[in-house]
N, C-alpha and C. Protein backbone atom coordinates (compact mmCIF):
# COMPACT_ATOMS: atom_id res chain seq x y z
N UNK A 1 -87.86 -94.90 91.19
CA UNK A 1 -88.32 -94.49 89.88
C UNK A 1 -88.96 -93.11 90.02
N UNK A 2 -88.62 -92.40 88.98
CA UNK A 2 -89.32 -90.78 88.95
C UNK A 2 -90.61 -91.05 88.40
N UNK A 3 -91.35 -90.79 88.85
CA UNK A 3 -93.18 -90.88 87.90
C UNK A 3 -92.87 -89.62 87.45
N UNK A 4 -92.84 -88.21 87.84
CA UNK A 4 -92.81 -87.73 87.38
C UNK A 4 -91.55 -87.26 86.01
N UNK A 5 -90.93 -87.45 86.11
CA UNK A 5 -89.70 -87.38 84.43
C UNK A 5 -90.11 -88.48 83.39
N UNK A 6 -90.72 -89.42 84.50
CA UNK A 6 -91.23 -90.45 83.51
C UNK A 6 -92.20 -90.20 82.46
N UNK A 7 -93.43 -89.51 83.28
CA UNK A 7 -94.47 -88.76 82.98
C UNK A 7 -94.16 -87.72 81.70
N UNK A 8 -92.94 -86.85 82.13
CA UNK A 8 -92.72 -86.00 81.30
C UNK A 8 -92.63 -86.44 79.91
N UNK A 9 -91.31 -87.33 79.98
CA UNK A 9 -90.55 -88.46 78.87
C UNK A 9 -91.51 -89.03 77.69
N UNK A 10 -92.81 -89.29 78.66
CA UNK A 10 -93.84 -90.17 77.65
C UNK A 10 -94.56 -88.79 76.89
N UNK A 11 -94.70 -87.75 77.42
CA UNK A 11 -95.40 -86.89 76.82
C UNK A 11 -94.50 -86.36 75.75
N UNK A 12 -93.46 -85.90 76.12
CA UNK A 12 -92.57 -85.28 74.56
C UNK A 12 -92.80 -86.55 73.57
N UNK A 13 -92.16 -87.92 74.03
CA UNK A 13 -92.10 -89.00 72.86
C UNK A 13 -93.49 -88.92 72.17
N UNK A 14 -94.91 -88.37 73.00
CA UNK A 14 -96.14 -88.55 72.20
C UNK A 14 -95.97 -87.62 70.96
N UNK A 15 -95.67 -85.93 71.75
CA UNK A 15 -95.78 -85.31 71.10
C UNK A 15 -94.48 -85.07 69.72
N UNK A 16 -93.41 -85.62 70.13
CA UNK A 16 -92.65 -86.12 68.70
C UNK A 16 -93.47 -86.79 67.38
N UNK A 17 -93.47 -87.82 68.54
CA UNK A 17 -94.69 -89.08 67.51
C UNK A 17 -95.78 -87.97 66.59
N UNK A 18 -96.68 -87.18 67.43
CA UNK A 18 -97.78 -86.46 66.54
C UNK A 18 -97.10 -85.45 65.71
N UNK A 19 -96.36 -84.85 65.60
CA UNK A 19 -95.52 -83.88 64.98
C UNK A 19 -95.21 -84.79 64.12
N UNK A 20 -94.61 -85.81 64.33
CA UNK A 20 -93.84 -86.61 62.61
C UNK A 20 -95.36 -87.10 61.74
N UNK A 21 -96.18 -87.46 62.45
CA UNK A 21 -97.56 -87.73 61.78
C UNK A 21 -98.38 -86.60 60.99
N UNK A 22 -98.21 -85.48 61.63
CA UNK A 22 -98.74 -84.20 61.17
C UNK A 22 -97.60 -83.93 59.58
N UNK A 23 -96.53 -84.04 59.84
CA UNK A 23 -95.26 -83.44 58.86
C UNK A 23 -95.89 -84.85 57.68
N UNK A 24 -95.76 -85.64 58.23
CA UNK A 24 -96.34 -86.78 56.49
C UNK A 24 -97.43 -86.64 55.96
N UNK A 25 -98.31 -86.19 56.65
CA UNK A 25 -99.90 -86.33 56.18
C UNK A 25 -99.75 -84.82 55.12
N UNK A 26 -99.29 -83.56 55.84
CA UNK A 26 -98.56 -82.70 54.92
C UNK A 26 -98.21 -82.81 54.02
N UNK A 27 -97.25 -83.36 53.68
CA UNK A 27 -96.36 -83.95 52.75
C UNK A 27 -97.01 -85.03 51.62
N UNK A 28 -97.82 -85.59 52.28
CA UNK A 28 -98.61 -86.14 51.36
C UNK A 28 -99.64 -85.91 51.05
N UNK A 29 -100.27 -84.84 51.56
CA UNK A 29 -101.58 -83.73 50.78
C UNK A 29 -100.93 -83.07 49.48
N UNK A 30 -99.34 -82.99 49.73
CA UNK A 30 -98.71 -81.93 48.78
C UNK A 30 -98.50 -82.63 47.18
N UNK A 31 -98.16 -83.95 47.75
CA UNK A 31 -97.90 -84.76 46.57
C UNK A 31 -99.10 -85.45 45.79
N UNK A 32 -100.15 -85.03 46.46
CA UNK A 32 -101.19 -85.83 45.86
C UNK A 32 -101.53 -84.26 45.12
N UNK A 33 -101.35 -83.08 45.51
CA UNK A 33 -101.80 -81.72 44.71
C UNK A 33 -100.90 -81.65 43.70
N UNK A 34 -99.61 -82.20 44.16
CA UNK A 34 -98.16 -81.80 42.81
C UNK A 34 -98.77 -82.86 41.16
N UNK A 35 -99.67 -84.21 41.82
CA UNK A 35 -99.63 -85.13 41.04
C UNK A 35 -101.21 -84.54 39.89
N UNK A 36 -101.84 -84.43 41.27
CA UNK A 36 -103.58 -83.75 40.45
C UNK A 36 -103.07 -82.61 39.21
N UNK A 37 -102.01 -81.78 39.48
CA UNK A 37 -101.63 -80.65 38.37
C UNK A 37 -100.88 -81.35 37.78
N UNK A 38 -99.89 -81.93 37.70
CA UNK A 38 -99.40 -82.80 36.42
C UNK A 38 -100.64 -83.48 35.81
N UNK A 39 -101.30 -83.93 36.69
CA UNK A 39 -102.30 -84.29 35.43
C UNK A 39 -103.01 -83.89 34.72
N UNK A 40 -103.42 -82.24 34.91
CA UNK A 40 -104.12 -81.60 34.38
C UNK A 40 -103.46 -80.59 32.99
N UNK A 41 -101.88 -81.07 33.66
CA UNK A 41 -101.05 -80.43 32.52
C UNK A 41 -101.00 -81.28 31.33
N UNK A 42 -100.92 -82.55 31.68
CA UNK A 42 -101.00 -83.42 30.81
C UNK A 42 -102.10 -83.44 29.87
N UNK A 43 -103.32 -83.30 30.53
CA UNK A 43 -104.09 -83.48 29.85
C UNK A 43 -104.51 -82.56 28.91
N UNK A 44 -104.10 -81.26 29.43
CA UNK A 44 -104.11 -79.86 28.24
C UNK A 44 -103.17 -80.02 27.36
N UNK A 45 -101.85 -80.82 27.11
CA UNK A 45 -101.24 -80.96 26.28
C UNK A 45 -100.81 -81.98 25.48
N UNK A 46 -102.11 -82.54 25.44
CA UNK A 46 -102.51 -83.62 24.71
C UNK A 46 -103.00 -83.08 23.00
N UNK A 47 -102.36 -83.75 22.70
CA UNK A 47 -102.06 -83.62 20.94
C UNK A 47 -102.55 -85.21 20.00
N UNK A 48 -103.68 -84.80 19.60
CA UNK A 48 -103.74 -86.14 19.41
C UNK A 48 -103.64 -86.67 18.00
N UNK A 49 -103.23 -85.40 16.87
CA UNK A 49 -102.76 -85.61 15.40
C UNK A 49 -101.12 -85.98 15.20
N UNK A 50 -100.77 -85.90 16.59
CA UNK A 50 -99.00 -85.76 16.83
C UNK A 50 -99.01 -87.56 17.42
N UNK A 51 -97.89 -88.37 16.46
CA UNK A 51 -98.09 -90.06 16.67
C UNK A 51 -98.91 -90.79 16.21
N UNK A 52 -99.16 -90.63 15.11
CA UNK A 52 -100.26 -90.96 14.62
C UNK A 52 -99.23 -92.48 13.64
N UNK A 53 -98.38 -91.23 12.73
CA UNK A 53 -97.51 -92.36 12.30
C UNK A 53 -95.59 -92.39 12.61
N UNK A 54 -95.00 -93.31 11.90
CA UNK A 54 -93.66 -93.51 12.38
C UNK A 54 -93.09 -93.12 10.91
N UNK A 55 -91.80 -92.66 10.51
CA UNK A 55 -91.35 -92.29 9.60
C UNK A 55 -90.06 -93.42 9.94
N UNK A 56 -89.91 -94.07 9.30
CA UNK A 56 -88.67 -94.81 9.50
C UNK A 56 -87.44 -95.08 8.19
N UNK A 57 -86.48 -94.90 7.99
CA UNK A 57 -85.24 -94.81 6.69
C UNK A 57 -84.41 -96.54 7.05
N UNK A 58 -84.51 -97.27 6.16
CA UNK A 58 -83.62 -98.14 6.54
C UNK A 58 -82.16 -98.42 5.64
C-alpha cells in the first residue's frame, strides 16, 4: 500500500469536498439576497386601492 498517494488521494477528496461546500453556501447567500429584493420590490409595489372589487358580466 502507498501511504503516501494515499495520503495525497484523501487530501484532494477533502479539498473537493470543501470547494463544493464553499460553492453552496455561495449560492445560497445569493438566493437568500435575490429573495430579500423581491421582497422589497414587492412591497414598494403594493397598491392597495387596486382589488378592492370584481367587475363581473354574466
Amino acid at each position: 500500500m502507498d501511504i503516501p498517494a494515499l495520503s495525497v488521494a484523501m487530501s484532494h477528496s477533502k479539498l473537493k469536498i470543501d470547494v463544493g461546500i464553499s460553492v453552496l453556501k455561495m449560492a445560497q447567500d445569493h438566493a437568500a439576497q435575490q429573495s430579500q429584493q423581491m421582497v422589497q420590490m414587492m412591497a414598494q409595489s403594493v397598491q392597495p386601492h387596486l382589488g378592492g372589487t370584481l367587475d363581473l358580466k354574466v
